[in-house]
Protein backbone atom coordinates (compact mmCIF):
# COMPACT_ATOMS: atom_id res chain seq x y z
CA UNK A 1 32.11 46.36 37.52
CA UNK A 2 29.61 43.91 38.60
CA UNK A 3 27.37 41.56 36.53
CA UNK A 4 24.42 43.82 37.32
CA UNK A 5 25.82 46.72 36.34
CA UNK A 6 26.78 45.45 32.98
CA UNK A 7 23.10 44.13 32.93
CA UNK A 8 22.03 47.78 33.65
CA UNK A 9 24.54 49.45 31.43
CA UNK A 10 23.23 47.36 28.44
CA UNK A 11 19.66 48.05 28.89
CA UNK A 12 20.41 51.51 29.25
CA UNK A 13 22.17 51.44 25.49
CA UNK A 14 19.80 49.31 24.05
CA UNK A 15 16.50 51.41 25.03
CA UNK A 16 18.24 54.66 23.99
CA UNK A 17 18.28 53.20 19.96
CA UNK A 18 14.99 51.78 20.00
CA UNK A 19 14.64 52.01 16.38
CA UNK A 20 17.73 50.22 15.47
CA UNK A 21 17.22 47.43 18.60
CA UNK A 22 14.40 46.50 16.96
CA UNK A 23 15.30 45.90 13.52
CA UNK A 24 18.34 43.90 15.29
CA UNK A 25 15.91 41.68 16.28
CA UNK A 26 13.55 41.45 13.39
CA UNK A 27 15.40 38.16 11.98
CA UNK A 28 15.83 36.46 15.50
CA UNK A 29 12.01 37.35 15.96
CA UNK A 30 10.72 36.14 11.88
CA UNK A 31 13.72 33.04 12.55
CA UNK A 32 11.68 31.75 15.99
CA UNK A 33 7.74 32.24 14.33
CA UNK A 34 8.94 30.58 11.33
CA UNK A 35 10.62 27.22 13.18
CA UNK A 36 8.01 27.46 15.53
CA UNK A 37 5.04 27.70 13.49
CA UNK A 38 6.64 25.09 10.35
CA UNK A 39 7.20 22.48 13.13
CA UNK A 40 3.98 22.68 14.09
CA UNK A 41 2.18 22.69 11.08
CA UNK A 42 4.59 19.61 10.10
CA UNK A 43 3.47 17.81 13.28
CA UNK A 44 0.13 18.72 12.70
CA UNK A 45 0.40 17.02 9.26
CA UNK A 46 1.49 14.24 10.56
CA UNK A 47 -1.20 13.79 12.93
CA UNK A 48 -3.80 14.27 10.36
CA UNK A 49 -2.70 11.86 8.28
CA UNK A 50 -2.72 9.39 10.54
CA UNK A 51 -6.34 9.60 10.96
CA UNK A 52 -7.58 9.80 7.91
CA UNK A 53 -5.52 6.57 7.62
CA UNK A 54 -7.69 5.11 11.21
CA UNK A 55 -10.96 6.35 9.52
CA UNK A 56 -10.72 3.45 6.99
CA UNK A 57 -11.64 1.07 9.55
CA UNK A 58 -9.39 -0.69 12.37
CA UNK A 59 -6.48 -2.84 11.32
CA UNK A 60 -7.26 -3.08 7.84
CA UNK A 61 -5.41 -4.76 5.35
CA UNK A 62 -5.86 -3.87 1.27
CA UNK A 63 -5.00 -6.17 -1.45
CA UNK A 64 -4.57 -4.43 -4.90
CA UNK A 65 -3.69 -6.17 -8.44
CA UNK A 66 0.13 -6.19 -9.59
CA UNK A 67 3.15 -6.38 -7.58
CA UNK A 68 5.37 -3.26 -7.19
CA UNK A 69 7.73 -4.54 -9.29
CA UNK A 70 5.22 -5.71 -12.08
CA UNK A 71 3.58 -1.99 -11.98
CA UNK A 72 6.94 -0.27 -12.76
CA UNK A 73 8.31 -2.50 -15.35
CA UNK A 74 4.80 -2.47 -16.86
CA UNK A 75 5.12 -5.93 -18.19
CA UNK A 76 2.90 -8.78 -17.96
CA UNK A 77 -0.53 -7.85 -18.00
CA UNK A 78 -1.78 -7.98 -14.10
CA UNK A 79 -4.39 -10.91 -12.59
CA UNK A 80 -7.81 -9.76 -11.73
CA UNK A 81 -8.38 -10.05 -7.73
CA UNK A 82 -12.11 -11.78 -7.46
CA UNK A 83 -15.20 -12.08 -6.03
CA UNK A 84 -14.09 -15.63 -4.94
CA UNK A 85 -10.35 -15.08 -4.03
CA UNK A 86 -12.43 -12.61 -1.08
CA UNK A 87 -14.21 -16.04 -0.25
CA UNK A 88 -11.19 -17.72 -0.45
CA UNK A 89 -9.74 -15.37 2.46
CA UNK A 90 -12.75 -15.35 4.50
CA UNK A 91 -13.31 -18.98 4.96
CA UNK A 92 -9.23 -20.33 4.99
CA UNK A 93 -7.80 -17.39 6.76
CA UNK A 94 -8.45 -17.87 10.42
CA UNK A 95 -6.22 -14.58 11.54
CA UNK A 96 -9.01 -12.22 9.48
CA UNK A 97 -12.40 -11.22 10.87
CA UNK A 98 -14.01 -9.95 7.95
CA UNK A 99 -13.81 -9.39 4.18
CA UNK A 100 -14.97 -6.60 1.62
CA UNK A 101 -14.20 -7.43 -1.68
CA UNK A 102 -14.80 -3.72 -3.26
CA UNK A 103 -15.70 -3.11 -7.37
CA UNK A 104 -15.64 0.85 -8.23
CA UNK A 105 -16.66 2.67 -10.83
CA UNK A 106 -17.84 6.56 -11.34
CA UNK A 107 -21.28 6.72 -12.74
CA UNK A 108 -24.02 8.92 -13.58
CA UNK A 109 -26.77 8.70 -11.13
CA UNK A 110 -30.03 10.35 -11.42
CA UNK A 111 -33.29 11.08 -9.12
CA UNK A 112 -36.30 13.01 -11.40
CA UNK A 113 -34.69 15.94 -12.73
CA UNK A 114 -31.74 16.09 -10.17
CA UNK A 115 -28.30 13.86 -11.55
CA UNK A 116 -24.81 14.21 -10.88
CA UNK A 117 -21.74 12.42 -11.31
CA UNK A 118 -20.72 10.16 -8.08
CA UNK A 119 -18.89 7.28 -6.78
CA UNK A 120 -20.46 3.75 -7.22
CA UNK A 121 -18.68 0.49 -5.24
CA UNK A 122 -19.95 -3.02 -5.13
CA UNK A 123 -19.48 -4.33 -2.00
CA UNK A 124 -20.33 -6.98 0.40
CA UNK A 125 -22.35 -6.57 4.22
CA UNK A 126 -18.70 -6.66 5.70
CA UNK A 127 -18.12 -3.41 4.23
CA UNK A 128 -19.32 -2.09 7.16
CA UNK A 129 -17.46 -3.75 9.16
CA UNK A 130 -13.97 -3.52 7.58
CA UNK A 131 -14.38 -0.17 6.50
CA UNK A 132 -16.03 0.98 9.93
CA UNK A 133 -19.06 3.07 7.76
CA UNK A 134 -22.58 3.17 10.63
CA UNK A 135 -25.81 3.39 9.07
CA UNK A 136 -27.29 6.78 9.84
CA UNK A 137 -30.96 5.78 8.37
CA UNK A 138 -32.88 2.81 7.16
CA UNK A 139 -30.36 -0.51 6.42
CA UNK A 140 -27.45 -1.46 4.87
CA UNK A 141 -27.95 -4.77 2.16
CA UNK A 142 -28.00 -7.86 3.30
CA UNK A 143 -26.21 -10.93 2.19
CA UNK A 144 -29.46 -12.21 0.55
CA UNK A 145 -29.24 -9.28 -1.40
CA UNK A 146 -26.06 -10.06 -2.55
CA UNK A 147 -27.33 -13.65 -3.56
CA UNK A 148 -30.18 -12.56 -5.45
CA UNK A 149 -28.16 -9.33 -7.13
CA UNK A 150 -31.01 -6.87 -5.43
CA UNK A 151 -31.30 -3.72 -7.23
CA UNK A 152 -30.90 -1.49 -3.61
CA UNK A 153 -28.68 1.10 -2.12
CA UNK A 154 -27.23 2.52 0.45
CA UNK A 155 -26.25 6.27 -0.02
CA UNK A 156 -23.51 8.30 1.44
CA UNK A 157 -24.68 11.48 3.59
CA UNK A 158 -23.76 13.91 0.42
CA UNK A 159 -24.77 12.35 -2.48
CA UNK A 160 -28.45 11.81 -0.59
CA UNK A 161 -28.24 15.77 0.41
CA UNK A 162 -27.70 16.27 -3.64
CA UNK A 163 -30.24 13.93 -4.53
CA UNK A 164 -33.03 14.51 -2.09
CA UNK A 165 -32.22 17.74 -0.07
CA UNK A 166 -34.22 17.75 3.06
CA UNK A 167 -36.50 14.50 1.61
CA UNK A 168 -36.28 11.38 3.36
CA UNK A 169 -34.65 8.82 0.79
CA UNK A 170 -35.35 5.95 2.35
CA UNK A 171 -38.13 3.65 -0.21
CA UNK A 172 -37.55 6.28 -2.87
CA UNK A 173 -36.20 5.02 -6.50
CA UNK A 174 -32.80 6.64 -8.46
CA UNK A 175 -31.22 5.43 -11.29
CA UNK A 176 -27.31 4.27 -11.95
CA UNK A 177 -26.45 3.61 -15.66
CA UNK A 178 -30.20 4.16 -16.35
CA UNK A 179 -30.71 0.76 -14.16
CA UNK A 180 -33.61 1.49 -11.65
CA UNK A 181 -32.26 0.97 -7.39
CA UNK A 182 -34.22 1.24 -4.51
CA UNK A 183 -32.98 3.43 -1.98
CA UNK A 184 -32.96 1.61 1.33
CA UNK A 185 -30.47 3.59 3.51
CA UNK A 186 -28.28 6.35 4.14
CA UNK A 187 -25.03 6.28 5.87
CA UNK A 188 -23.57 8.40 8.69
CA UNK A 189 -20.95 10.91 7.52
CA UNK A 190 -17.47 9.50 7.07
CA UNK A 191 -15.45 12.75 5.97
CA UNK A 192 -12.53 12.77 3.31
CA UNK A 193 -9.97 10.66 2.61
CA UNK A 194 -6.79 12.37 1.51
CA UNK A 195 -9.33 14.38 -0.22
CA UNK A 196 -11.37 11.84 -1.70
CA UNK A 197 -14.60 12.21 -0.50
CA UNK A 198 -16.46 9.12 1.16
CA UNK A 199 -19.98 10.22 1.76
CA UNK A 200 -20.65 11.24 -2.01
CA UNK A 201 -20.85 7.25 -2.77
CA UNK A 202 -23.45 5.01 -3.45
CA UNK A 203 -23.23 1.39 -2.11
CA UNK A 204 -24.79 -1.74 -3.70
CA UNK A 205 -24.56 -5.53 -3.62
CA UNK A 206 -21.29 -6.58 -5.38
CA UNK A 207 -23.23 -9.24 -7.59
CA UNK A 208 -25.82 -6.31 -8.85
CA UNK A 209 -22.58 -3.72 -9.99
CA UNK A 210 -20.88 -6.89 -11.64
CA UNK A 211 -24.28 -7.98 -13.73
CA UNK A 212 -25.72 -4.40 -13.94
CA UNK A 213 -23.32 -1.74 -13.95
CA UNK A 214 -19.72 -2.50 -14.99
CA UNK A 215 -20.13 -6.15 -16.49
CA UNK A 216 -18.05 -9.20 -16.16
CA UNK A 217 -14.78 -9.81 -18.40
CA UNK A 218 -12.13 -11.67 -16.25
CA UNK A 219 -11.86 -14.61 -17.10
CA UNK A 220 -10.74 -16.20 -13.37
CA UNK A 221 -14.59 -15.19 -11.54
CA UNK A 222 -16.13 -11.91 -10.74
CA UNK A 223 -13.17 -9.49 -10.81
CA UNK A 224 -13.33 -6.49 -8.66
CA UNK A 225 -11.07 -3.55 -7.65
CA UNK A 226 -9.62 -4.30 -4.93
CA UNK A 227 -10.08 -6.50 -1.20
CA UNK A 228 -10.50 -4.99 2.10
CA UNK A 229 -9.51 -6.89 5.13
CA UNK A 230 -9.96 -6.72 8.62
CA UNK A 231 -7.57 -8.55 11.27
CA UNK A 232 -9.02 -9.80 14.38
CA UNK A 233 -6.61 -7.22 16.08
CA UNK A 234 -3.68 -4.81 16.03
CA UNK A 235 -1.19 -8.41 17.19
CA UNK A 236 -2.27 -10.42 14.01
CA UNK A 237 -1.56 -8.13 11.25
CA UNK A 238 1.36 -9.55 10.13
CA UNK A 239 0.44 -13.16 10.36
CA UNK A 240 -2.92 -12.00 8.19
CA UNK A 241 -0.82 -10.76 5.63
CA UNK A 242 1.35 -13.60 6.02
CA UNK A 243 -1.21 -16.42 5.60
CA UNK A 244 -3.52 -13.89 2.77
CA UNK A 245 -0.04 -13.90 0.62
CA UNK A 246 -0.06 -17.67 0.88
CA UNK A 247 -3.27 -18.25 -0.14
CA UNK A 248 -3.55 -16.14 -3.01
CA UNK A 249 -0.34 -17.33 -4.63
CA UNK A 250 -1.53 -20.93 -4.65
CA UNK A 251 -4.84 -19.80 -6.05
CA UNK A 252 -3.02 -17.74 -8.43
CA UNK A 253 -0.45 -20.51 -8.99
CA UNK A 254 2.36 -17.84 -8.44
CA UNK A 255 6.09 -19.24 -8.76
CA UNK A 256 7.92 -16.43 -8.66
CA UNK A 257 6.57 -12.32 -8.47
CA UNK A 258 3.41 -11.66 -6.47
CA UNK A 259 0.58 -10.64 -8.75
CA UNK A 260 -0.91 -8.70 -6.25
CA UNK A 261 0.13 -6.17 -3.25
CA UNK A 262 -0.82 -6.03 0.46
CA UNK A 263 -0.69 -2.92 1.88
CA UNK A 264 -1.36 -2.32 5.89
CA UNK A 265 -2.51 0.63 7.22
CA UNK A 266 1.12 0.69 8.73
CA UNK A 267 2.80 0.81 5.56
CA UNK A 268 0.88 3.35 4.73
CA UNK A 269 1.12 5.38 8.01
CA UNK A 270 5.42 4.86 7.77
CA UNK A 271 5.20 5.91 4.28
CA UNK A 272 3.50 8.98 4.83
CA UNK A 273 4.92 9.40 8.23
CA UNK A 274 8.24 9.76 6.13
CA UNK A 275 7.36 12.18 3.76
CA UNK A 276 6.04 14.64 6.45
CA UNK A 277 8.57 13.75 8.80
CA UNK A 278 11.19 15.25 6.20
CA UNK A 279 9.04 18.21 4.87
CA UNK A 280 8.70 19.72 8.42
CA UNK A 281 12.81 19.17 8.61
CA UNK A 282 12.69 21.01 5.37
CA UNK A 283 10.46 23.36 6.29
CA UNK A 284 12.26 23.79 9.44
CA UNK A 285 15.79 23.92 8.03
CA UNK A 286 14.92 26.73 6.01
CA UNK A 287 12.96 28.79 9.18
CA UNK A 288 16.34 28.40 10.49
CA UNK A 289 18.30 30.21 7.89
CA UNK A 290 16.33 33.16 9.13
CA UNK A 291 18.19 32.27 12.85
CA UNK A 292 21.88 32.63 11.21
CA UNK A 293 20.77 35.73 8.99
CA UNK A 294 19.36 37.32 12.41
CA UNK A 295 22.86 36.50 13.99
CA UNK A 296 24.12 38.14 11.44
CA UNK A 297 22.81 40.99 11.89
CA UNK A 298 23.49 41.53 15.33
CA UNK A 299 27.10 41.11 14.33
CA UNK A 300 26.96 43.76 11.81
CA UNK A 301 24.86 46.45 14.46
CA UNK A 302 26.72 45.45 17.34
CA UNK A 303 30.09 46.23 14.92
CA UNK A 304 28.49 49.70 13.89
CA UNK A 305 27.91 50.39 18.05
CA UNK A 306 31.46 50.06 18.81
CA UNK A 307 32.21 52.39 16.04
CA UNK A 308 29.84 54.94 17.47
CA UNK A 309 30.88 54.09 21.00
CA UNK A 310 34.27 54.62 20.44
CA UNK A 311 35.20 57.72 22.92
CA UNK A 312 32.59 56.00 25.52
CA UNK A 313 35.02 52.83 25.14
CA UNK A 314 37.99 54.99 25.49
CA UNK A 315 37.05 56.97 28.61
CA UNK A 316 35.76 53.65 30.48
CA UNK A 317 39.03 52.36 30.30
CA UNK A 318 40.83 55.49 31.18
CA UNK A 319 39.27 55.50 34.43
CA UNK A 320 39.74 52.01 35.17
CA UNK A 321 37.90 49.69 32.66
CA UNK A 322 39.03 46.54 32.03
CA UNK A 323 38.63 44.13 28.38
CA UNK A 324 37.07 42.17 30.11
CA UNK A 325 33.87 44.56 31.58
CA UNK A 326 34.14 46.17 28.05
CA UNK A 327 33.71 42.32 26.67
CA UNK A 328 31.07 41.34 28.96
CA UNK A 329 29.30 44.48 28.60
CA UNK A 330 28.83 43.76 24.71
CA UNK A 331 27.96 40.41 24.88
CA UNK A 332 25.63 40.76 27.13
CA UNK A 333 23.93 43.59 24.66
CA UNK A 334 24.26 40.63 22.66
CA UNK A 335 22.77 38.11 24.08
CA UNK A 336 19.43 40.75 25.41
CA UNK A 337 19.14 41.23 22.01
CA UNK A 338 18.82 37.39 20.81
CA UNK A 339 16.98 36.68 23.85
CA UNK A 340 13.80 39.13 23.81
CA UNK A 341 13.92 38.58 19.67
CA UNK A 342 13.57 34.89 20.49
CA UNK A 343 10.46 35.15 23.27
CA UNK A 344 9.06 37.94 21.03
CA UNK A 345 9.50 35.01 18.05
CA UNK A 346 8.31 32.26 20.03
CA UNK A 347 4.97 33.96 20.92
CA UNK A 348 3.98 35.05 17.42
CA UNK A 349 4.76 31.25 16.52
CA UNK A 350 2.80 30.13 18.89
CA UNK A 351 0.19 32.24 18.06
CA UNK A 352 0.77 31.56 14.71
CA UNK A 353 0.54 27.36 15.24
CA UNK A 354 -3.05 28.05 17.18
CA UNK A 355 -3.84 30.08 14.21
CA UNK A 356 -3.64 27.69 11.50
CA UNK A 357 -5.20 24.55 14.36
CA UNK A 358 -8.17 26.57 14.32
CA UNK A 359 -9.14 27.32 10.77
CA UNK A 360 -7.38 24.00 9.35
CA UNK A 361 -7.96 20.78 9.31
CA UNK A 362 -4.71 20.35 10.48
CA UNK A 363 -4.21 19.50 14.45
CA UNK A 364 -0.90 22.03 14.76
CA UNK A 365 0.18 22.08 17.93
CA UNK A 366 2.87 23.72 19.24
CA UNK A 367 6.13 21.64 20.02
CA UNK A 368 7.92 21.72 23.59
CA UNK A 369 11.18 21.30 21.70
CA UNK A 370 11.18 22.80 19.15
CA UNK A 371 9.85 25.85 21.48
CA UNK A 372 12.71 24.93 23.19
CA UNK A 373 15.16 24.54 20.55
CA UNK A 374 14.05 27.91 18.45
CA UNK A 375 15.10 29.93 21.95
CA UNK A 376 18.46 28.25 23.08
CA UNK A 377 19.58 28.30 19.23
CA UNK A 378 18.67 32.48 19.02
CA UNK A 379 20.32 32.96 22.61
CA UNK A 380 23.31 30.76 21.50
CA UNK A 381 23.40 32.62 18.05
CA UNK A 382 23.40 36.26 20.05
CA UNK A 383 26.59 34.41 22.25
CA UNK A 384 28.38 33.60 19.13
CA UNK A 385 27.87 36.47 16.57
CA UNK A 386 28.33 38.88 19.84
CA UNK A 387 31.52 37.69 20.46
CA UNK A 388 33.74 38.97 17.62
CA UNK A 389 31.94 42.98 17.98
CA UNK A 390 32.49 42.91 21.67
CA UNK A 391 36.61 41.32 21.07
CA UNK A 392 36.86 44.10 19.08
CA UNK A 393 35.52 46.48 21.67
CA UNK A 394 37.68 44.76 24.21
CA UNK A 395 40.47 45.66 22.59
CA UNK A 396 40.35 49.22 21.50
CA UNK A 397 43.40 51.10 23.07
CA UNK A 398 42.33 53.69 25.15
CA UNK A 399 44.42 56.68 24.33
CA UNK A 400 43.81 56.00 20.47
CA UNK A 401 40.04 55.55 21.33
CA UNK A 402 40.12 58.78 22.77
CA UNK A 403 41.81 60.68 19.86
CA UNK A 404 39.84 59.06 17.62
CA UNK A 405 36.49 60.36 19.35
């Protein structure tokens, strides 16, 4: 018997149980949409992270208080970063191009009888710049501002929508801690950061939050949060944070632990790179348990057929049938089985991975190999659990096959 009449044979067989074909393939066809579609998604993760990470502003560079190792020991109580340790990178660090020193604080902010609850940072004209935030309407402050501690603002696209609805802002007056600001422009919309939203902010003058809003009580200058940083490009990252550690620990007169932490938009990309990277192998590991438990059960129906099929087994080889058509013929049931389970699969995962792209966030996209992967493991899983049903097939005698029918 040829292979296309074992092809023919099988189809045959197969069609005449539709029923119990189908639910044969039900865990190659669940095991393919779920690898599919969790790869995806864990791709698509991956991608997203990676630009909320870019939306903070090209080849930034953050400097926090407290080492790593000083934060988990909890020890010695951690150095203020300052207004002037910014100035001190700005002027001696020749590998940066600008510097935001940033001072944050959640305050209740007020226009007539409209007030809510919002984000308030003192920050420098750089801000812009480092941080990559366009003004949408009116200006942004101005280092004179900074000099003279100007009571103005510049409001993210939300909290003015709160604030002012459909009113142009721009000249009007709203109050922070009860201290009266000048509204003097609004920025363009910025989106969320790892769900922190950055247009429900207001931005003033770094001198005016110090004096104003949160006071002064570090004793090395005018302490703020933290320090944004900007290298002149993607090639002198390292040497920024190279020469920005240097500096601060002679200004901090550090002999041996770092008080402070610089964290690149790298580090944070690998970190979180990482921790997606091994959730979608997670994710995907357990997808694939669905893969063996479909083999599985082509083993067990394929093992119930040759029970049924016993007399058609036995008369085959009366008149002539050899193992080894008897063999091929049930591996190749097999193997049809696996196969249209896993294209079946592989379309509602891909289907599925469009799905989620389109009303998430999330840029899922559907993966060439794991595509690729999901349909040569199902095939090769139909090969391998088909092989013991279709030995056992093989190897029926004939005359007790016949008896037995």
């Amino acid at each position: 018997m040829n292979i296309f009449e074992s092809i023919n044979m099988a189809v045959k067989t197969l069609t005449a149980n539709k029923l119990r074909s189908t639910l044969t393939m039900l865990g190659i066809i669940i095991g393919n949409a779920s690898v599919i579609a969790m790869v995806g998604v864990g791709q698509g993760a991956q991608r997203y992270a990676a630009e909320q990470f870019e939306s903070l502003g090209p080849n930034v560079l953050f400097i926090i208080p407290g080492s790593d190792e000083a934060n988990s020991r909890a020890a010695a109580p951690i150095r203020d970063l300052t207004l002037e340790d910014a100035e001190a990178i700005a002027s001696q660090v020749p590998t940066v191009s600008a510097v935001a020193p940033e001072l944050q604080g959640q305050q209740l902010i007020t226009y007539r009888n409209r007030r809510t609850n919002a984000g308030v940072t003192g920050t420098t004209p750089d801000f812009t710049i480092v941080r990559s935030f366009d003004v949408e309407r009116g200006r942004f402050f101005s280092d004179l501002d900074v000099q003279r501690s100007s009571r103005v603002v510049a409001l993210g696209s939300d909290l003015a929508r709160k604030l002012f609805g459909n009113t142009d802002p721009i000249g009007q007056q709203i109050r922070i801690r009860n201290v009266s600001f000048q509204v003097i422009g609004v920025m363009e919309s910025k989106g969320a950061f790892l769900g922190n939203n950055q247009d429900d902010v207001a931005l003033i003058p770094i001198s005016t939050m110090s004096s104003r809003i949160t006071g002064n009580d570090s004793p090395y200058g005018t302490a703020v949060t933290y320090i944004s940083t900007s290298a002149r490009d993607e090639a002198s990252i390292n040497a920024a944070q190279f020469q920005i550690r240097n500096l601060l620990r002679l200004r901090h007169k550090v002999v041996a632990e770092d008080s402070f932490t610089i964290r690149t938009q790298k580090d944070a990309l690998e970190i979180v790179g990482n921790v997606t990277g091994a959730l979608t192998l997670m994710l995907a590991a357990i997808a694939g348990i669905s893969l063996f438990v479909g083999g599985i059960g082509i083993m067990n129906i394929m093992l119930v057929s040759v029970r049924e099929r016993t007399q058609e087994i036995g008369l085959r080889k009366a008149i002539g049938a050899s193992q080894q058509d008897i063999l091929v013929q049930f591996m190749i049931e097999a193997i049809i089985l696996s196969a249209i389970g896993g294209i079946i699969g592989t379309g509602i995962g891909v289907a599925g991975v469009t799905l989620i792209g389109a009303v998430t966030p999330l840029q899922a996209g559907v993966s060439t190999i794991a595509v690729v992967l999901a349909v040569g493991v199902s095939g090769g899983i139909g090969l391998f659990f088909g092989v013991f049903p279709a030995r056992q097939a093989a190897k029926l005698d004939p005359i007790v096959a016949l008896r037995s029918a």
